[in-house]
N, C-alpha and C. Protein backbone atom coordinates (compact mmCIF):
# COMPACT_ATOMS: atom_id res chain seq x y z
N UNK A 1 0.83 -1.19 0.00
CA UNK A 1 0.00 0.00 0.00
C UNK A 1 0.87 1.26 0.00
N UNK A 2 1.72 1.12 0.91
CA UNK A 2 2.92 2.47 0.85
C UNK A 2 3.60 2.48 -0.32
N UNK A 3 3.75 1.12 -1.24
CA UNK A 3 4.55 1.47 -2.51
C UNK A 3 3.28 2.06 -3.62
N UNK A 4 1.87 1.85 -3.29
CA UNK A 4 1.12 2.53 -4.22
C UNK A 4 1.07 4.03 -3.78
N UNK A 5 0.98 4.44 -2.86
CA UNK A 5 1.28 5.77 -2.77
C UNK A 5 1.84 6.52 -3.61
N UNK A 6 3.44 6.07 -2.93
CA UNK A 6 4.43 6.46 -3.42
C UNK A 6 4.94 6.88 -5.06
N UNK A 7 4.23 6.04 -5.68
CA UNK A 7 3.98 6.10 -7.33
C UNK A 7 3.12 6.80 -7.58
N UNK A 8 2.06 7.21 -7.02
CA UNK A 8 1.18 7.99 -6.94
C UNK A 8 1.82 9.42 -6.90
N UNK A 9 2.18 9.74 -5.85
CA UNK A 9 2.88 11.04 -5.43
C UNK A 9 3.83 11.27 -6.20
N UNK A 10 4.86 10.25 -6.74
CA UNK A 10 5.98 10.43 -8.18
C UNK A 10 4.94 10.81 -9.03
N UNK A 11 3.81 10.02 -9.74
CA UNK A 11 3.38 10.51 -10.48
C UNK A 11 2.43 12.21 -10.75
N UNK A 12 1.93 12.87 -9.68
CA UNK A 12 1.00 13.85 -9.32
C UNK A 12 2.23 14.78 -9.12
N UNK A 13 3.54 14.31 -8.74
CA UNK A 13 4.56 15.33 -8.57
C UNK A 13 4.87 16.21 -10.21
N UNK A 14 5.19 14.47 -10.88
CA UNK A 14 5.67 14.75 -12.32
C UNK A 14 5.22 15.70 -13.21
N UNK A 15 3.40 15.48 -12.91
CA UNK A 15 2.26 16.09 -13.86
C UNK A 15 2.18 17.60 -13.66
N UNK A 16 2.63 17.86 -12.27
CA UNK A 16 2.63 18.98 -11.41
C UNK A 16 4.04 19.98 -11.84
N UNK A 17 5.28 18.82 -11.96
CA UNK A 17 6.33 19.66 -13.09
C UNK A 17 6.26 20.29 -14.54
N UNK A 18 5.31 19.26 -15.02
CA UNK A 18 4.91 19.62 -16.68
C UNK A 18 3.98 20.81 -16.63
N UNK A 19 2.89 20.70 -15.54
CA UNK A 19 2.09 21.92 -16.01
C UNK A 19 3.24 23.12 -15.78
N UNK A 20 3.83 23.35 -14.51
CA UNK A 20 4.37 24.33 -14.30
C UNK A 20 5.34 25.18 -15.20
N UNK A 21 6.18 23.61 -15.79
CA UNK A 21 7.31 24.45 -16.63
C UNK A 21 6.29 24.35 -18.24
N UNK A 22 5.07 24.67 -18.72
CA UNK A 22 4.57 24.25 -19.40
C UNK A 22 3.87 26.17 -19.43
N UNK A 23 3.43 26.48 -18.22
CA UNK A 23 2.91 27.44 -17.53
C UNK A 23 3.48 28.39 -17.52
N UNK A 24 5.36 28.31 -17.82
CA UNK A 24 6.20 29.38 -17.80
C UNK A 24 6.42 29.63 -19.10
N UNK A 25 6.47 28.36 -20.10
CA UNK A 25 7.07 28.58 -21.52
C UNK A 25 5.72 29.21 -22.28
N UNK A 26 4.83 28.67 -21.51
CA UNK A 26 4.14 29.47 -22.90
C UNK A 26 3.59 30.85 -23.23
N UNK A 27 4.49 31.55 -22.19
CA UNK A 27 4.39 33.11 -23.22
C UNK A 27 5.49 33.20 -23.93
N UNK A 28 6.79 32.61 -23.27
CA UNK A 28 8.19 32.03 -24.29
C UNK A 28 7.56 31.98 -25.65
N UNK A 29 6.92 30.66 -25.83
CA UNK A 29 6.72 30.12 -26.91
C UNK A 29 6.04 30.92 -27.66
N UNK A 30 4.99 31.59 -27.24
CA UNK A 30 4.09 32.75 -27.81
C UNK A 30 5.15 33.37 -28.56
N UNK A 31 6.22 34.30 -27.22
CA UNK A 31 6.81 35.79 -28.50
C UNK A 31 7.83 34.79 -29.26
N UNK A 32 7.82 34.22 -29.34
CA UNK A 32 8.77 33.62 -30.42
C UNK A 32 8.23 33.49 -31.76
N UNK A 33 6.66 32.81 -31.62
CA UNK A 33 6.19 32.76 -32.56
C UNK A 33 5.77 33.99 -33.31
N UNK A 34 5.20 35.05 -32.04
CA UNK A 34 4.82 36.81 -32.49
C UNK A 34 5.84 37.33 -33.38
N UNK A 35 7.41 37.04 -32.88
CA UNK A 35 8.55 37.37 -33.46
C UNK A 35 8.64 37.07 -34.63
N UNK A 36 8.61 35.47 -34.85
CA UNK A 36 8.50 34.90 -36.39
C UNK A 36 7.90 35.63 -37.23
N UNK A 37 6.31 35.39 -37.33
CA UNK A 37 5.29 36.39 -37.74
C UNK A 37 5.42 37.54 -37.86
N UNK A 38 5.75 38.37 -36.74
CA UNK A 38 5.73 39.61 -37.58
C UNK A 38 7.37 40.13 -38.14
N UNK A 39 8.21 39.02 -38.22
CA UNK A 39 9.28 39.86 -39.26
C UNK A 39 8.57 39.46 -40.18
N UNK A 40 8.18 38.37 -40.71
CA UNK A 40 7.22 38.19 -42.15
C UNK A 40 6.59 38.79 -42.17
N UNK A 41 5.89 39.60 -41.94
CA UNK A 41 5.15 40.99 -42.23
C UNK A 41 5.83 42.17 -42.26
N UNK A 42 6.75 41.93 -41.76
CA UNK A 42 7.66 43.16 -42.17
C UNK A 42 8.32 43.61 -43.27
N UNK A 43 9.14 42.29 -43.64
CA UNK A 43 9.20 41.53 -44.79
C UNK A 43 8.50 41.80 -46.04
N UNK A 44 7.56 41.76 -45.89
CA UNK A 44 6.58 41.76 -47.07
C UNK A 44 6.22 43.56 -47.17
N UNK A 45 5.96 44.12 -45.69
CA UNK A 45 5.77 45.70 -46.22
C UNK A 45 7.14 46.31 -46.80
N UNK A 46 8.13 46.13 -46.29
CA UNK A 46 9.30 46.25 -46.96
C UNK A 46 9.61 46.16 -48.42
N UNK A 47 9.16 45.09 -49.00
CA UNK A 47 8.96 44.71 -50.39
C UNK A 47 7.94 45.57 -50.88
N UNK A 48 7.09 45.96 -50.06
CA UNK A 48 5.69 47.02 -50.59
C UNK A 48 6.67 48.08 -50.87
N UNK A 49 6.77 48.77 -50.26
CA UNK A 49 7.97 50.23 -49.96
C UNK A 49 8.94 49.82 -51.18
N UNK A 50 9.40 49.39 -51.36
CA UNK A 50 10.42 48.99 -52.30
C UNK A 50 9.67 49.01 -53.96
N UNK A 51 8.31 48.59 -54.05
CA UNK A 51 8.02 48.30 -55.39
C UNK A 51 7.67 50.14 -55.21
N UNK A 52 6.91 50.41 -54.37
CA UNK A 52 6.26 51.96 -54.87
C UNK A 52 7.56 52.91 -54.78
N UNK A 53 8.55 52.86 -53.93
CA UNK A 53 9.40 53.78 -54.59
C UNK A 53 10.37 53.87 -55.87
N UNK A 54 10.19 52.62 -56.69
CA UNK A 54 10.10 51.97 -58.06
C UNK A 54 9.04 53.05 -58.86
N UNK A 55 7.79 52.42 -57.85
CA UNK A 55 6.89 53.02 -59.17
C UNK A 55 6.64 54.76 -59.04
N UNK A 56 6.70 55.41 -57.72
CA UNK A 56 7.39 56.45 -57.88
C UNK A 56 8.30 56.75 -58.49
N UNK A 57 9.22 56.61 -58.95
CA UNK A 57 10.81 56.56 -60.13
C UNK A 57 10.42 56.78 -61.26
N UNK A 58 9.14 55.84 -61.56
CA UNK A 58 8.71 55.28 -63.11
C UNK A 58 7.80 56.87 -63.24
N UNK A 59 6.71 56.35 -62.14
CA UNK A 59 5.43 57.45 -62.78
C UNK A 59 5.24 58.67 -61.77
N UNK A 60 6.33 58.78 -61.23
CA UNK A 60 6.09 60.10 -60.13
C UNK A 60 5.04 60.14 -59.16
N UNK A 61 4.69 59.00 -58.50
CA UNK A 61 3.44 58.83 -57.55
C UNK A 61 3.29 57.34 -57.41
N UNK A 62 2.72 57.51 -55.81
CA UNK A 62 2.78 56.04 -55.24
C UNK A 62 1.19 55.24 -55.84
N UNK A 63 1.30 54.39 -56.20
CA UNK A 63 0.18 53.23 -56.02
C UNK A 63 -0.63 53.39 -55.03
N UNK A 64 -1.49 53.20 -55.29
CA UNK A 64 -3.08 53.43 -54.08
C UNK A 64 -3.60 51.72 -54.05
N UNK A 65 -3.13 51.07 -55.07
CA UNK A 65 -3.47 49.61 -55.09
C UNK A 65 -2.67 48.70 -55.74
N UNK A 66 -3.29 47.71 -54.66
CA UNK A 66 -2.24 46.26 -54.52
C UNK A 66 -2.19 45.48 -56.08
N UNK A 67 -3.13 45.37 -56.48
CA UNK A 67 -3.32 44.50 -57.59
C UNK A 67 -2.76 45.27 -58.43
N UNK A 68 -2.96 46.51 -58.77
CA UNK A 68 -2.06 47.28 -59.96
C UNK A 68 -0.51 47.40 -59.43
N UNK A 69 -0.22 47.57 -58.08
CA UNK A 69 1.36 47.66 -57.89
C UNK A 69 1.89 45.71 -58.21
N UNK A 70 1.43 44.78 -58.20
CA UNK A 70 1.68 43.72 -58.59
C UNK A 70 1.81 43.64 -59.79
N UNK A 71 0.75 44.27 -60.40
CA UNK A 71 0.61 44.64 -62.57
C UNK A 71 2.30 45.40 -62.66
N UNK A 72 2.60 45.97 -61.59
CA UNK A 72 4.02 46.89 -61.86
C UNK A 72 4.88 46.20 -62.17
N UNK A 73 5.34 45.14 -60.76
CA UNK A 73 6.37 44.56 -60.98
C UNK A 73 6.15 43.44 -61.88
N UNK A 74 5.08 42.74 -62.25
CA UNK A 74 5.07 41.48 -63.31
C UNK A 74 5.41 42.17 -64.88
N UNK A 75 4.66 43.02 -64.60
CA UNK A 75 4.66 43.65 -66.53
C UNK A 75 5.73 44.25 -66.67
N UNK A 76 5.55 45.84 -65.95
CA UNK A 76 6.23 47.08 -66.18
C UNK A 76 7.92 46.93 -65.85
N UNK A 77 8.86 48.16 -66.61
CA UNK A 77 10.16 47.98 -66.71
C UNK A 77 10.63 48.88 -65.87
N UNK A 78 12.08 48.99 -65.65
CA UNK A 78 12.94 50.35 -64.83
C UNK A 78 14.44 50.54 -65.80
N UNK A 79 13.94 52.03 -66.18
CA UNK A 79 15.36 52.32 -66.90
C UNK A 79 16.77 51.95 -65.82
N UNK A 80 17.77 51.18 -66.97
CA UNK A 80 19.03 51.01 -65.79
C UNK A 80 19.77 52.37 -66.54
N UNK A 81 20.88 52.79 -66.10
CA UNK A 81 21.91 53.62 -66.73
C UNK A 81 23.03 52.72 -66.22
N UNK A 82 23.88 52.08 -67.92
CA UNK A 82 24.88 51.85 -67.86
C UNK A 82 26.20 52.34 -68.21
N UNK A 83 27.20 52.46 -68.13
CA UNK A 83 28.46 53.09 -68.26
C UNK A 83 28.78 52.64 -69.01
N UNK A 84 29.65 52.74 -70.64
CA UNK A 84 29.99 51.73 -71.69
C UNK A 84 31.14 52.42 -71.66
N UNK A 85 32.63 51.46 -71.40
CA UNK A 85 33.86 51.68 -71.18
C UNK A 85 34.51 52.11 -69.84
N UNK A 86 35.82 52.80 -69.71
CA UNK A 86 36.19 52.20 -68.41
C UNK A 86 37.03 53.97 -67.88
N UNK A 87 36.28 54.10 -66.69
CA UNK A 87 37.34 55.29 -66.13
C UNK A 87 38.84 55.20 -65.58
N UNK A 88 39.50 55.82 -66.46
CA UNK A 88 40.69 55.96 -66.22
C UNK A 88 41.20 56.67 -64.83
N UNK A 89 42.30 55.66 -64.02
CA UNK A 89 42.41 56.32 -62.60
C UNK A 89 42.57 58.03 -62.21
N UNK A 90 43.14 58.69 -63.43
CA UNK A 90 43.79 60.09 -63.68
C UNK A 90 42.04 60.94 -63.22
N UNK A 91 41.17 60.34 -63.88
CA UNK A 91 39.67 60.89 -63.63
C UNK A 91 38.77 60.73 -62.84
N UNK A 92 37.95 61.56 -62.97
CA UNK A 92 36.38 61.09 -62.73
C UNK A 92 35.60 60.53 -63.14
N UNK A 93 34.89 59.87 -62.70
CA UNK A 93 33.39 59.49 -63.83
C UNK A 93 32.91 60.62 -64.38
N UNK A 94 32.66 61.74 -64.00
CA UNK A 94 32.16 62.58 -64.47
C UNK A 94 33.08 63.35 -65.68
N UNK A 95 34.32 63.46 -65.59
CA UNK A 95 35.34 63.94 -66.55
C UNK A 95 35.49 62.96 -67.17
N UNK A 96 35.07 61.89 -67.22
CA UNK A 96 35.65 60.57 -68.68
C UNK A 96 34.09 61.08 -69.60
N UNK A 97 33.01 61.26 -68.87
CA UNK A 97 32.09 61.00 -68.89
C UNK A 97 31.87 62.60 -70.58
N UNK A 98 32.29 63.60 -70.29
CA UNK A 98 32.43 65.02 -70.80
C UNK A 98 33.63 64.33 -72.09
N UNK A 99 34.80 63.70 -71.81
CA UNK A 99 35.81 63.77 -72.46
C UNK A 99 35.18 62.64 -73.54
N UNK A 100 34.17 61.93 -73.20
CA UNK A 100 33.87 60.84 -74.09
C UNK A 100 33.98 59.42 -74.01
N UNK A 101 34.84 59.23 -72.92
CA UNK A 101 35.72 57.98 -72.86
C UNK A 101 34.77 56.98 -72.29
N UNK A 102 33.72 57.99 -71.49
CA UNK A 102 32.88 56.94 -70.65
C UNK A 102 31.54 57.13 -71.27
N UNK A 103 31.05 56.29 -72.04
CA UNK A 103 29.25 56.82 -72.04
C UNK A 103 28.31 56.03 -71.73
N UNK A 104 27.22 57.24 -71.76
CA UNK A 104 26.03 56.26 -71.02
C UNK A 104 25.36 56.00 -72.01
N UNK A 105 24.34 54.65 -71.36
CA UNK A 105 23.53 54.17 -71.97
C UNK A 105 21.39 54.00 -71.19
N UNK A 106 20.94 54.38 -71.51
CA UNK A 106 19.89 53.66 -70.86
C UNK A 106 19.07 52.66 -71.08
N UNK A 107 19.04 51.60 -70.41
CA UNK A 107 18.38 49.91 -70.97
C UNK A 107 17.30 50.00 -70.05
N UNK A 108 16.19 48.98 -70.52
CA UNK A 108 15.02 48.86 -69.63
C UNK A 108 14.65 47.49 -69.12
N UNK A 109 15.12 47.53 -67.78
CA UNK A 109 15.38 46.00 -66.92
C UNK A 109 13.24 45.92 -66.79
N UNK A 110 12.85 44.60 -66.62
CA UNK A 110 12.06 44.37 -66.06
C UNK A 110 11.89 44.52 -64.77
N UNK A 111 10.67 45.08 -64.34
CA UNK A 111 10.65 45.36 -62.81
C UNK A 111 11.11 44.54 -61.87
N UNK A 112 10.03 43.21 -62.17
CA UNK A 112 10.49 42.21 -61.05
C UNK A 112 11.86 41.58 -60.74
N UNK A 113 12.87 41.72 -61.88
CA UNK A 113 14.35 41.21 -62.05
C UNK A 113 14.98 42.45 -61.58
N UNK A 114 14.51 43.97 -61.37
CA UNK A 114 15.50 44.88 -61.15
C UNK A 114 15.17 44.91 -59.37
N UNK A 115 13.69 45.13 -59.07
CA UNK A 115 13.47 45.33 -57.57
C UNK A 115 13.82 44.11 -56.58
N UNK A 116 14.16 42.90 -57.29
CA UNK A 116 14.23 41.33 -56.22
C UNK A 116 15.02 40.41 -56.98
N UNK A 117 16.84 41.33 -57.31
CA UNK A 117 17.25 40.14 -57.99
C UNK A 117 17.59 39.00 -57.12
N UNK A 118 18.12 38.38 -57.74
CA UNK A 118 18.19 37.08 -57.13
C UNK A 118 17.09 36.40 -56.17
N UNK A 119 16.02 36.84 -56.34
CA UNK A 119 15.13 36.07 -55.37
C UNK A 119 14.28 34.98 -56.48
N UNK A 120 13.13 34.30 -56.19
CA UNK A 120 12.63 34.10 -56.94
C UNK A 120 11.12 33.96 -56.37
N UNK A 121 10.86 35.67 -56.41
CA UNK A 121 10.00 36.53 -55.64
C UNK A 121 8.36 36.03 -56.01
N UNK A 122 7.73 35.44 -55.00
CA UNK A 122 6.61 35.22 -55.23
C UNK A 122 5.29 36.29 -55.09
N UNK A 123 5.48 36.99 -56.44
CA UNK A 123 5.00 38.40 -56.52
C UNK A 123 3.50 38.53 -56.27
N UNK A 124 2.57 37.20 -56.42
CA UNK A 124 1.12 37.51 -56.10
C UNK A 124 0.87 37.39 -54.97
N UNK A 125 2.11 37.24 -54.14
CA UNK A 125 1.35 37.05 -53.18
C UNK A 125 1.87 38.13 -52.13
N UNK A 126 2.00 39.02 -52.74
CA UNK A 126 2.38 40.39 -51.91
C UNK A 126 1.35 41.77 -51.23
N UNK A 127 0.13 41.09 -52.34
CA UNK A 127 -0.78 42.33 -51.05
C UNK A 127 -1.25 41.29 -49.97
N UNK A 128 -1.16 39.97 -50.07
CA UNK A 128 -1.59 39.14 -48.25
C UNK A 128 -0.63 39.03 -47.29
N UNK A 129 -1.41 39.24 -46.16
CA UNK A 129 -0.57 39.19 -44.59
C UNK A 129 -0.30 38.42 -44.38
N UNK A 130 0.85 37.45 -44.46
CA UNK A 130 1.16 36.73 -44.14
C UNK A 130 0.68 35.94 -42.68
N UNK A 131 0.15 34.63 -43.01
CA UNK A 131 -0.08 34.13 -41.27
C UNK A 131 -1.59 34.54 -41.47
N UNK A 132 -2.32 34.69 -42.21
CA UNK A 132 -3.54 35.69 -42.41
C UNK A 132 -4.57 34.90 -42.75
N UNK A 133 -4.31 33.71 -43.69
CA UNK A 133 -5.41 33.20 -44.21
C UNK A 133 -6.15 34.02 -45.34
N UNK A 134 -5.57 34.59 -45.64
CA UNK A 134 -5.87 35.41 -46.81
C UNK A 134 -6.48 36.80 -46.60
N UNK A 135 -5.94 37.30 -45.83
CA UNK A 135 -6.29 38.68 -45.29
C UNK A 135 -5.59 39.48 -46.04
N UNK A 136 -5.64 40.55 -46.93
CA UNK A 136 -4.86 41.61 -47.53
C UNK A 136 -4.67 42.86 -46.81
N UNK A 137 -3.52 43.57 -47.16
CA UNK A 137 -2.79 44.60 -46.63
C UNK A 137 -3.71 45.80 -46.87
N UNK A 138 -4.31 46.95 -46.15
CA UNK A 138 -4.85 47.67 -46.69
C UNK A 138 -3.14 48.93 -47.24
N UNK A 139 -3.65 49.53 -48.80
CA UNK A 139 -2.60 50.25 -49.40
C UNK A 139 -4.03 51.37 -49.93
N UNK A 140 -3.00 52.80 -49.38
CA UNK A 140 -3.58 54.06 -49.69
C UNK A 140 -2.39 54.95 -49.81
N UNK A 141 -2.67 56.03 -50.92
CA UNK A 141 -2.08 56.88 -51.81
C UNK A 141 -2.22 57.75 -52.33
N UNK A 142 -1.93 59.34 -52.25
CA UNK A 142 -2.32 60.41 -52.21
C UNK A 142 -1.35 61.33 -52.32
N UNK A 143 -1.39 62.34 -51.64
CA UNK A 143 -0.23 63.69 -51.60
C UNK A 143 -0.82 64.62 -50.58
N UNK A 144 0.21 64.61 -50.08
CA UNK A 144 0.43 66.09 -48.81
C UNK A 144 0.58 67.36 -49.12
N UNK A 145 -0.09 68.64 -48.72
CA UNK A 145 1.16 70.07 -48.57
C UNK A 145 1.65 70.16 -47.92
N UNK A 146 2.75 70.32 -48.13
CA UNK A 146 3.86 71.33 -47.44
C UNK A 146 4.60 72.17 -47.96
N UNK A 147 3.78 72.95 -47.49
CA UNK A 147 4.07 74.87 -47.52
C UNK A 147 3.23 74.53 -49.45
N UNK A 148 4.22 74.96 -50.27
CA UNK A 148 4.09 75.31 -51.48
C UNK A 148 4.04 73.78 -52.41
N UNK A 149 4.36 72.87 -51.94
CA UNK A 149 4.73 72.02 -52.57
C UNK A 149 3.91 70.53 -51.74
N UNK A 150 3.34 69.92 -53.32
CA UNK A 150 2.78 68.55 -52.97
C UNK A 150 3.59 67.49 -53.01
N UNK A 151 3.37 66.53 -52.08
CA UNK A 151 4.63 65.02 -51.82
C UNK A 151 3.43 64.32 -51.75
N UNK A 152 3.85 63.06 -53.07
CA UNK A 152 3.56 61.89 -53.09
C UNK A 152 3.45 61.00 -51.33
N UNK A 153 2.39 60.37 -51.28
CA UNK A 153 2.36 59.77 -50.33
C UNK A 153 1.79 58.13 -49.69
N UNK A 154 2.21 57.03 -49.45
CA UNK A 154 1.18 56.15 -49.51
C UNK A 154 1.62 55.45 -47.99
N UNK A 155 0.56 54.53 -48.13
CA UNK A 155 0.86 53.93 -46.32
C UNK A 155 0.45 52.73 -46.70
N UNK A 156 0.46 51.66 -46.28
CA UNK A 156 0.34 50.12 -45.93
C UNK A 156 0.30 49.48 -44.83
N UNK A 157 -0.92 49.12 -44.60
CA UNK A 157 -0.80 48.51 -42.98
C UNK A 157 -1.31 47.20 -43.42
N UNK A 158 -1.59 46.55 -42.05
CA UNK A 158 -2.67 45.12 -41.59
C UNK A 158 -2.76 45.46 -39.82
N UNK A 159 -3.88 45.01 -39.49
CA UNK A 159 -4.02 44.97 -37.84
C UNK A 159 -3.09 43.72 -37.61
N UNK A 160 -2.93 43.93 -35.90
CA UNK A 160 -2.15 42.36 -35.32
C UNK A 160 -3.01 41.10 -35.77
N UNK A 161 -4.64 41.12 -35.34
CA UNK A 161 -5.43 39.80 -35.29
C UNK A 161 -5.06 39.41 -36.83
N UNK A 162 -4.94 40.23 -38.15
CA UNK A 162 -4.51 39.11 -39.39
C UNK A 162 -3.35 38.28 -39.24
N UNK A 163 -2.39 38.98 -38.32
CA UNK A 163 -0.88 37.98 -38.82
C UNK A 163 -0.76 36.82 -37.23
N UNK A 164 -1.56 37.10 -36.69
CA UNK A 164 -1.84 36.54 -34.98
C UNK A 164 -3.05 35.67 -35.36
N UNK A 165 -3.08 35.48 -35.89
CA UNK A 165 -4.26 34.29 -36.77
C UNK A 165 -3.99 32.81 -35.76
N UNK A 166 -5.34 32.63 -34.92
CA UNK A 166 -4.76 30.93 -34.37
C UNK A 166 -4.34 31.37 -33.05
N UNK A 167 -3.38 32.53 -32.94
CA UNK A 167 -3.07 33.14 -31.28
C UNK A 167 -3.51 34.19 -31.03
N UNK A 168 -5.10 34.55 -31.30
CA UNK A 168 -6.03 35.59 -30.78
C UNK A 168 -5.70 35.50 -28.92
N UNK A 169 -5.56 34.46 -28.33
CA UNK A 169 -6.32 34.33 -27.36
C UNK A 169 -4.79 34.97 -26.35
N UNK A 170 -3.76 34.83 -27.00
CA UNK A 170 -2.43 34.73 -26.15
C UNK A 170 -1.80 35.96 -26.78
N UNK A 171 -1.93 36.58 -27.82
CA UNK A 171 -1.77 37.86 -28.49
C UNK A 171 -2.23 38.89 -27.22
N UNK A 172 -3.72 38.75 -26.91
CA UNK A 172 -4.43 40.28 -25.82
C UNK A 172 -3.60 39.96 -24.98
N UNK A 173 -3.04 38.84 -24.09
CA UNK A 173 -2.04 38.55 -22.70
C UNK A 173 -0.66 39.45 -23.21
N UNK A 174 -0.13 38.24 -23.87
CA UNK A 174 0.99 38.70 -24.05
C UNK A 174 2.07 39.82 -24.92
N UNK A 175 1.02 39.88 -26.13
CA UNK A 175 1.86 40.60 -26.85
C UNK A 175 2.29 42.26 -26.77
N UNK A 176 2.79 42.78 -26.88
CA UNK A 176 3.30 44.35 -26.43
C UNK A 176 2.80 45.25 -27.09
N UNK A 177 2.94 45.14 -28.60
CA UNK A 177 2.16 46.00 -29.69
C UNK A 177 0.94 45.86 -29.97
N UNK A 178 0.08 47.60 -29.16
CA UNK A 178 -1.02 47.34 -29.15
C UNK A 178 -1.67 48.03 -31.04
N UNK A 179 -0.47 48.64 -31.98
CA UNK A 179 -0.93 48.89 -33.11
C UNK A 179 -0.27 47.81 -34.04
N UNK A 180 -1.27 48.06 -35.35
CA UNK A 180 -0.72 47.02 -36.39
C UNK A 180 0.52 47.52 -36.76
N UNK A 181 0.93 46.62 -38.05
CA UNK A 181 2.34 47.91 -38.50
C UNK A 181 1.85 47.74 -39.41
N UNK A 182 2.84 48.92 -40.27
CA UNK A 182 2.60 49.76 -41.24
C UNK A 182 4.03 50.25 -41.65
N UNK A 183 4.27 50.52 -42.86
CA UNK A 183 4.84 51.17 -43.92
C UNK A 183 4.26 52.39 -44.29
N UNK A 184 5.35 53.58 -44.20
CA UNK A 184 4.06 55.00 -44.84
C UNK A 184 3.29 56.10 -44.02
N UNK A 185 3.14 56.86 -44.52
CA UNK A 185 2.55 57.77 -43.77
C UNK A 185 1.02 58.33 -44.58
N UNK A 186 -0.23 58.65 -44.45
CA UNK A 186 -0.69 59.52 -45.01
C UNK A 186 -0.92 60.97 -44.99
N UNK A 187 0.19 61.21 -43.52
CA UNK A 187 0.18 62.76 -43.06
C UNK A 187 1.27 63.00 -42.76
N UNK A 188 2.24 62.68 -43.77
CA UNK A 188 3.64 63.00 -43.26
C UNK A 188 4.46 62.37 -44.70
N UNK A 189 5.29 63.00 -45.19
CA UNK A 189 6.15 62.52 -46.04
C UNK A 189 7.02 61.39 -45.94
N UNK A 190 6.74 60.40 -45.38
CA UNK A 190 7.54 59.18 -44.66
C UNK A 190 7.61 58.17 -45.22
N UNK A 191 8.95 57.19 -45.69
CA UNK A 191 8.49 55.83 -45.75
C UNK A 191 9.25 54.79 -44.67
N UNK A 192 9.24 55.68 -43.58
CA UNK A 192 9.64 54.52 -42.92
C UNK A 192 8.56 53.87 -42.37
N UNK A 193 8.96 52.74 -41.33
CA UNK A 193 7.55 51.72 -40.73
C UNK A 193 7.60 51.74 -39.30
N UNK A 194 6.29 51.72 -38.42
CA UNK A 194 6.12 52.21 -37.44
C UNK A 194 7.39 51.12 -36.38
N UNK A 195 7.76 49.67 -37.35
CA UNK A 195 9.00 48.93 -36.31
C UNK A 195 10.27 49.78 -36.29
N UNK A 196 10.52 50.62 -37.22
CA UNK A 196 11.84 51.02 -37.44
C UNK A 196 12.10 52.08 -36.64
């Protein structure tokens, strides 16, 4: 009878270790996963920011939408300027450039090969939030004054609950950021993102 106890109490001890250290990890385990998740969303607004100041370059103004800034990089091109021949150490680029020795050229790279070389960038799927289930990024685009002069402007967000998809319940406990992020400003000339 004392050895059934005893196994008893090993066992109720054991179960009593698992919840506990079970009890500590899992807000661990949470921001790890929060962490994962939202660099992939970061990730991806980053790549947003990156195609519109492209398509700013091209057409002097940001994209207001996802599906046409995707039409950008699949279809549309970006002038490169190349240098044809070689500056001599005695110079400048700019003095080979006058003297003749150096000239330019302008070629027209495809978008998606100039904004993500070497990747092998899975471009449709850049207005969804990652972790989302198919939730898309909201993208807005416009222009500011200041003073005399209008600036192109666009912003890109998603709330937390799209990319916290599955950890609604441990997101309100634990997580720190009570705003979504975002890329952009619509009242401010900005492209940085509210992580940076």
């Amino acid at each position: 009878m004392k050895t059934a106890i005893q196994i008893l109490l090993t066992i109720v001890i054991l179960v009593m270790i698992y919840l506990i250290y079970d009890s500590v990890m899992e807000p661990v385990r949470f921001r790890q996963e929060a962490r994962f998740r939202e660099a992939r969303v970061i990730e991806r607004l980053r790549d947003i920011r990156t195609a519109q100041i492209a398509h700013r370059s091209r057409y002097g103004k940001f994209n207001g939408d996802l599906d046409s800034l995707v039409d950008f990089i699949k279809y549309d091109s970006l002038p490169v300027v190349m240098a044809i021949g070689s500056v001599p150490d005695t110079l400048s680029e700019a003095e080979a450039v006058r003297m003749g020795i150096v000239q330019r050229d302008t070629v027209w790279e495809p978008a998606l090969d100039s904004l993500f070389k070497g990747k092998r960038y899975p471009v449709d799927s850049l207005p969804y939030v990652p972790f989302s289930d198919g939730e898309r990024f909201t993208l807005r685009a416009g222009k500011v004054e200041r003073g005399l002069v209008e600036l192109p402007v666009f912003e890109a967000s998603c709330e937390i609950p799209h990319y916290m998809r599955g950890l609604e319940d441990l997101y309100r406990i634990y997580y720190p950021r009570e705003e979504g992020l975002k890329v952009g400003s619509m009242i401010e000339a900005s492209i940085d993102g509210n992580w940076e």
